[in-house]
Protein backbone atom coordinates (compact mmCIF):
# COMPACT_ATOMS: atom_id res chain seq x y z
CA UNK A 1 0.00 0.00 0.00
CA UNK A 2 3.15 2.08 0.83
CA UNK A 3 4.33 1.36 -2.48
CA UNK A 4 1.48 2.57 -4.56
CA UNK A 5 1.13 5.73 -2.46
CA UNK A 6 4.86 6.76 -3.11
CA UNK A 7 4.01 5.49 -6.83
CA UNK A 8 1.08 7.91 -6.87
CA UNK A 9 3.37 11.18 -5.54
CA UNK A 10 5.46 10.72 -8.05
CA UNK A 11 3.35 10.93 -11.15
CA UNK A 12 1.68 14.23 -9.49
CA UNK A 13 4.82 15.48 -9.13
CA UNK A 14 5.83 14.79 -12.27
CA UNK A 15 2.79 16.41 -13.79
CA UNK A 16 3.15 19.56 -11.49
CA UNK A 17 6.82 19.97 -13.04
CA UNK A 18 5.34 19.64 -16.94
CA UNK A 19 3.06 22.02 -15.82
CA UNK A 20 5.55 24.38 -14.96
CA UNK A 21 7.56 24.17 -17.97
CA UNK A 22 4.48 25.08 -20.00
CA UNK A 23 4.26 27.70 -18.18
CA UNK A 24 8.28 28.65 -18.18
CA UNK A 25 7.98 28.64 -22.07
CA UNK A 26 5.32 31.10 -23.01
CA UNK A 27 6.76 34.48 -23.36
CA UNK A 28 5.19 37.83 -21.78
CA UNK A 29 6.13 40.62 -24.21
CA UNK A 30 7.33 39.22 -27.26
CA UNK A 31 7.31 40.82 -30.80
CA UNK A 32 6.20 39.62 -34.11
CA UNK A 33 8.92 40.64 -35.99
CA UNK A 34 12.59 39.69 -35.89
CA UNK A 35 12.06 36.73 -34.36
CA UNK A 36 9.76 37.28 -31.41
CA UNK A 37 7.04 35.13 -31.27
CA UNK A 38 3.89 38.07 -30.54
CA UNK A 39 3.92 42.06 -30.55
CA UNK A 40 6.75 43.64 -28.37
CA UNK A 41 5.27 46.81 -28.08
CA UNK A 42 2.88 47.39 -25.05
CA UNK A 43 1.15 50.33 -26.62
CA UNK A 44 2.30 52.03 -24.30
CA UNK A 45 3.62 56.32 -24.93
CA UNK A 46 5.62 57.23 -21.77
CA UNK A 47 8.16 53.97 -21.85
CA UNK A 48 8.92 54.50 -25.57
CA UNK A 49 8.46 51.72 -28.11
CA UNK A 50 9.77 48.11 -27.95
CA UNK A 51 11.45 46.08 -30.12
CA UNK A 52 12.37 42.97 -31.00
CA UNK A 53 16.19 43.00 -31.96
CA UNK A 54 17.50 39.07 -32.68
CA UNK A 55 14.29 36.96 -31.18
CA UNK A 56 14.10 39.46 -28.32
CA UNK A 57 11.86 42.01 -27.26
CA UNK A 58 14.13 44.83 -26.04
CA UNK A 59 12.83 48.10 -23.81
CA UNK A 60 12.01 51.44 -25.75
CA UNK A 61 13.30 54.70 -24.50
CA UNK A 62 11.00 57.11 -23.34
CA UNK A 63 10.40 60.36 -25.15
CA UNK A 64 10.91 62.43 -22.14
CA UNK A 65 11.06 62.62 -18.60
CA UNK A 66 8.22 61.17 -16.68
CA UNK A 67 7.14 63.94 -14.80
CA UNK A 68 6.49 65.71 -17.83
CA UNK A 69 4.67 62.36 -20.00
CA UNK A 70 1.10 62.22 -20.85
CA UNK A 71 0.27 59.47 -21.31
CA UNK A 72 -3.48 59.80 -21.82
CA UNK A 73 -2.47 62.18 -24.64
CA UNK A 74 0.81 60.59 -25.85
CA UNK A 75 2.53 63.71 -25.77
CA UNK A 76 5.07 65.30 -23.30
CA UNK A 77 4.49 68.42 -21.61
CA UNK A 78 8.07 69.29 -21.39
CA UNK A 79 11.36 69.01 -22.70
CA UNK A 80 11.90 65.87 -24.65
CA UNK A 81 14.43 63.31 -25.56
CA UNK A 82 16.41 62.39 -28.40
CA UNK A 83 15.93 58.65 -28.00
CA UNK A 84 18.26 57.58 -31.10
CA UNK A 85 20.95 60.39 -30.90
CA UNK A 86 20.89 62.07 -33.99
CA UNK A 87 20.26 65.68 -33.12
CA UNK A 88 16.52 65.41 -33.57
CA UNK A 89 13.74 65.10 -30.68
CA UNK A 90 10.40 62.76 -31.33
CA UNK A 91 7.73 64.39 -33.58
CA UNK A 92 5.30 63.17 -30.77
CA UNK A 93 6.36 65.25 -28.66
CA UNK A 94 7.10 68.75 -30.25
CA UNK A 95 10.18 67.70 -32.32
CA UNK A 96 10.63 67.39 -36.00
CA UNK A 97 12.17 63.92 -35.51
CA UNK A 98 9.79 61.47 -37.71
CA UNK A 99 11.32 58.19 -36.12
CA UNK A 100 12.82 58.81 -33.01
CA UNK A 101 14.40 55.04 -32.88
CA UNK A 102 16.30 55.28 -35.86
CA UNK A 103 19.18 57.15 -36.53
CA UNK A 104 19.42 57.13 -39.75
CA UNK A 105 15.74 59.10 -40.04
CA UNK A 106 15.51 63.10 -39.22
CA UNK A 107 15.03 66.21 -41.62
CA UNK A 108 18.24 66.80 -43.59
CA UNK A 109 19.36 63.96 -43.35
CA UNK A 110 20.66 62.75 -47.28
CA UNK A 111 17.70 60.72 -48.86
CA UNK A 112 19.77 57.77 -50.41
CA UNK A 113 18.05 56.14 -53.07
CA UNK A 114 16.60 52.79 -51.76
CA UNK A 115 13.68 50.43 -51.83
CA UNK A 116 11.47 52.11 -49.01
CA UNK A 117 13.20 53.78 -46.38
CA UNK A 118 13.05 57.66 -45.67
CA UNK A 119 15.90 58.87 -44.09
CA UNK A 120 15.07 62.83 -44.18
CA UNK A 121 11.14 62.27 -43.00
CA UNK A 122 9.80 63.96 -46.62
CA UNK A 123 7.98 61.20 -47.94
CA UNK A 124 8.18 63.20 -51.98
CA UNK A 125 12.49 62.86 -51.91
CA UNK A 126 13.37 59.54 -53.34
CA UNK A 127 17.05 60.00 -54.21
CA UNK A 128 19.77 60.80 -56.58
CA UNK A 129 18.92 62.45 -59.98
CA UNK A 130 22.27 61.34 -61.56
CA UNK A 131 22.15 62.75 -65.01
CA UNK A 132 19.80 66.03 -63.87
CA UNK A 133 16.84 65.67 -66.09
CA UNK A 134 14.50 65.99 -63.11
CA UNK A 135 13.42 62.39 -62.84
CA UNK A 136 14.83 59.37 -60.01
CA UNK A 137 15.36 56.14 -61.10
CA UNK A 138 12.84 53.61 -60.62
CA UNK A 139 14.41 51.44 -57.79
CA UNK A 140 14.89 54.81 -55.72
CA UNK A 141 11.11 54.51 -53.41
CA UNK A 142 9.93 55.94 -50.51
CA UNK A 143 7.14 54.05 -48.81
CA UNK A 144 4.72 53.16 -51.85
CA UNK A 145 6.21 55.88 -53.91
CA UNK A 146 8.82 55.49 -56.58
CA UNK A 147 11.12 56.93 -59.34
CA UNK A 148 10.44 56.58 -63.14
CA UNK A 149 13.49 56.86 -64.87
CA UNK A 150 13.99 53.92 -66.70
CA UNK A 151 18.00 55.24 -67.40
CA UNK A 152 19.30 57.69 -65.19
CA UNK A 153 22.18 57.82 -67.04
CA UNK A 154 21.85 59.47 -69.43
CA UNK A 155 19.49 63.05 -69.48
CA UNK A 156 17.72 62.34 -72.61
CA UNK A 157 15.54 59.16 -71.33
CA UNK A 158 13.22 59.87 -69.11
CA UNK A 159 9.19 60.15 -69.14
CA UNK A 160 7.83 62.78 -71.82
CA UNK A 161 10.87 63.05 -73.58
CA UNK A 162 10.31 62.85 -77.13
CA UNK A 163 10.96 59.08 -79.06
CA UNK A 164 12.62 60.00 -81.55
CA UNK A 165 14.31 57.89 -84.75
CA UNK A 166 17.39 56.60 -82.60
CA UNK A 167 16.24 53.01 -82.28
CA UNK A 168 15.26 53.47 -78.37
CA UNK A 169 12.89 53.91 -75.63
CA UNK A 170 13.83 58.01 -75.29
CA UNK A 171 10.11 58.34 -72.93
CA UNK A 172 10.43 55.27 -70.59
CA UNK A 173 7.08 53.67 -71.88
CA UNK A 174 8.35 50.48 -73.49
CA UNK A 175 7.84 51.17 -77.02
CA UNK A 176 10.67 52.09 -79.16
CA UNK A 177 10.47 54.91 -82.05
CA UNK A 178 7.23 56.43 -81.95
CA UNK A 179 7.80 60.41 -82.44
CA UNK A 180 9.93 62.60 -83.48
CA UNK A 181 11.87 62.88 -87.04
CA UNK A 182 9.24 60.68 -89.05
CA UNK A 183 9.21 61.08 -92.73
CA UNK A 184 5.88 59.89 -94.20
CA UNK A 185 5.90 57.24 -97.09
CA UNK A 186 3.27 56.59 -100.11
CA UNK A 187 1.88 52.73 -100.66
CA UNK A 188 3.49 51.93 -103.73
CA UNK A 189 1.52 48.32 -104.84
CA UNK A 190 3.23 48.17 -108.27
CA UNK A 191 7.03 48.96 -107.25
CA UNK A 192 8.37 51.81 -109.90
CA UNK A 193 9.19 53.95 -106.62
CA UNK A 194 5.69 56.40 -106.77
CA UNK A 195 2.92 56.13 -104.39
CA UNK A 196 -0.40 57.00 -103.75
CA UNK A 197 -1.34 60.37 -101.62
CA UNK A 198 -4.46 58.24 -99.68
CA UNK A 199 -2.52 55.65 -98.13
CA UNK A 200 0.71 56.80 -96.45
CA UNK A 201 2.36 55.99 -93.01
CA UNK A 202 4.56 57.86 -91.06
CA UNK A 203 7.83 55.60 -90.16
CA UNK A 204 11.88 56.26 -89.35
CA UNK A 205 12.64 53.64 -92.33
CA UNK A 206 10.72 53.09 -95.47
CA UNK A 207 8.55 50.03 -94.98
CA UNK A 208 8.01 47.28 -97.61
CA UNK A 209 5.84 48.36 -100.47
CA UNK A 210 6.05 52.09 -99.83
CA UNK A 211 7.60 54.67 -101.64
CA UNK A 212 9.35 58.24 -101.31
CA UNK A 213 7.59 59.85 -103.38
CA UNK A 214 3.67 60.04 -103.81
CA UNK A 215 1.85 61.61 -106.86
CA UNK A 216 0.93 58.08 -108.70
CA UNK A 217 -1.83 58.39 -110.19
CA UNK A 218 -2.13 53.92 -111.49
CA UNK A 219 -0.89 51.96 -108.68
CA UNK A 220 -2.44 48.91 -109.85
CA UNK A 221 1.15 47.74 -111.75
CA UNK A 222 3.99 48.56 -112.88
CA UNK A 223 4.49 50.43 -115.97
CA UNK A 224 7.30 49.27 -118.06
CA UNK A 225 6.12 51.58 -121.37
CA UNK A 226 6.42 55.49 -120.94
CA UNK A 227 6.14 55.38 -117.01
CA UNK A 228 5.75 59.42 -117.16
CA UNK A 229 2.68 58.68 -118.37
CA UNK A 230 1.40 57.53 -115.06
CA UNK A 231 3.33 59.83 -112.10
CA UNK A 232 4.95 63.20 -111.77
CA UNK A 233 7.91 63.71 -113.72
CA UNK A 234 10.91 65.89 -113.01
CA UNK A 235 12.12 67.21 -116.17
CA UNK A 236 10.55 67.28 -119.81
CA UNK A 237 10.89 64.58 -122.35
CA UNK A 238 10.89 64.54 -125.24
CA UNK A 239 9.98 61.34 -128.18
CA UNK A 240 9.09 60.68 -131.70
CA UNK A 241 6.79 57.72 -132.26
CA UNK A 242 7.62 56.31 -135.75
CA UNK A 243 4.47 54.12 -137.55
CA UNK A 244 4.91 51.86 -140.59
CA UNK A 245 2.52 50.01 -142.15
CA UNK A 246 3.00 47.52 -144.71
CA UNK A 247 0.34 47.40 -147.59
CA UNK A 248 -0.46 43.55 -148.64
């Protein structure tokens, strides 16, 4: 009877302890990102925002001192802190400071072109114009908002420049040639170099069955005999047309 009584203690005992590491495992202020299993941040104003740096949730900084924190109003009714050190107090609290737990983030600071972040809190600087035509390269983005230069290297290609005949994409809208120098060309169906002034197309090169020239006035073929007869002729010419007839 001894026996099973000592047998008994030790299987609650053993379940007390598994119920303890259950409990030893769950974490109280964890974050969602970097790691962290939930949402480091309490929410709360005056003891600055946690994060979660390598799988742990690390304390924020507060804004300012805590005699002088609302907290029902997130704001600070005094002087406040520079919680990251770079010259700039929290915009929360009366400063200019857009991100008061980065660095890298405060007005003046050089925006560096990037995929998202804004290091000089203007969310309409993006980056570098390299070749000055007034346009950022694509890649260069701030939040949802991004350059359009599809070369910024060279000040020619960018959005509403004109596409001219130089066998490229000049306005960034991936079509190549569109505008510009175009010389217009005459269908030309029968191939003696004149075409007709109703069907024409305006082109860098001369397409297939078009002509120079327009001003023919028989397009249906070729004209092998007196071909001045049929489209405009550049200088006079001159012929005799001899007949003969034989008498039987």
């Amino acid at each position: 009877m001894r026996g099973t009584r000592s047998r008994l203690r030790q299987v609650l005992l053993l379940g007390c302890v598994a119920c303890g590491d259950d409990d030893a495992s769950s974490s109280g202020d964890a974050g969602s990102d970097g790691g962290c299993a939930t949402e480091c941040d309490d929410g709360l104003f005056c003891n600055g925002a946690e994060r979660c740096v390598s799988g742990t949730c690390e304390a924020g900084s507060p804004p300012c001192a805590a005699a002088v924190c609302d907290e029902a109003a997130s704001t600070c009714d005094g002087e406040c802190l520079d919680q990251d050190g770079d010259g700039h107090t929290s915009a929360a609290c009366g400063g200019d400071d857009c991100d008061d737990t980065d660095p890298d983030r405060f007005p003046g600071n050089a925006e560096v072109c990037d995929g998202s972040h804004d290091e000089d809190c203007d969310a309409t600087t993006l980056g570098d114009d390299r070749d000055g035509d007034g346009h950022v390269p694509r890649g260069c983005c701030n939040g949802a908002t991004c350059g359009d230069d599809c070369d910024d290297d060279a000040s020619g290609v960018h959005p509403g420049a004109v596409d001219g005949c130089g066998g490229g994409d000049e306005d960034c809208d991936l079509e190549v040639d569109e505008a510009g120098d175009l010389t217009t060309f005459y269908r030309d169906s029968d191939g003696d170099g004149y075409g007709v002034d109703d069907d024409t197309v305006a082109a860098c090169t001369r397409p297939d069955m078009y002509a120079n020239e327009d001003g023919d006035c028989d397009d249906d073929e070729k004209k092998e005999l007196f071909p001045q007869f049929f489209h405009p002729i550049e200088k006079a010419y001159s012929f005799k047309v001899v007949v003969t007839s034989t008498r039987i």
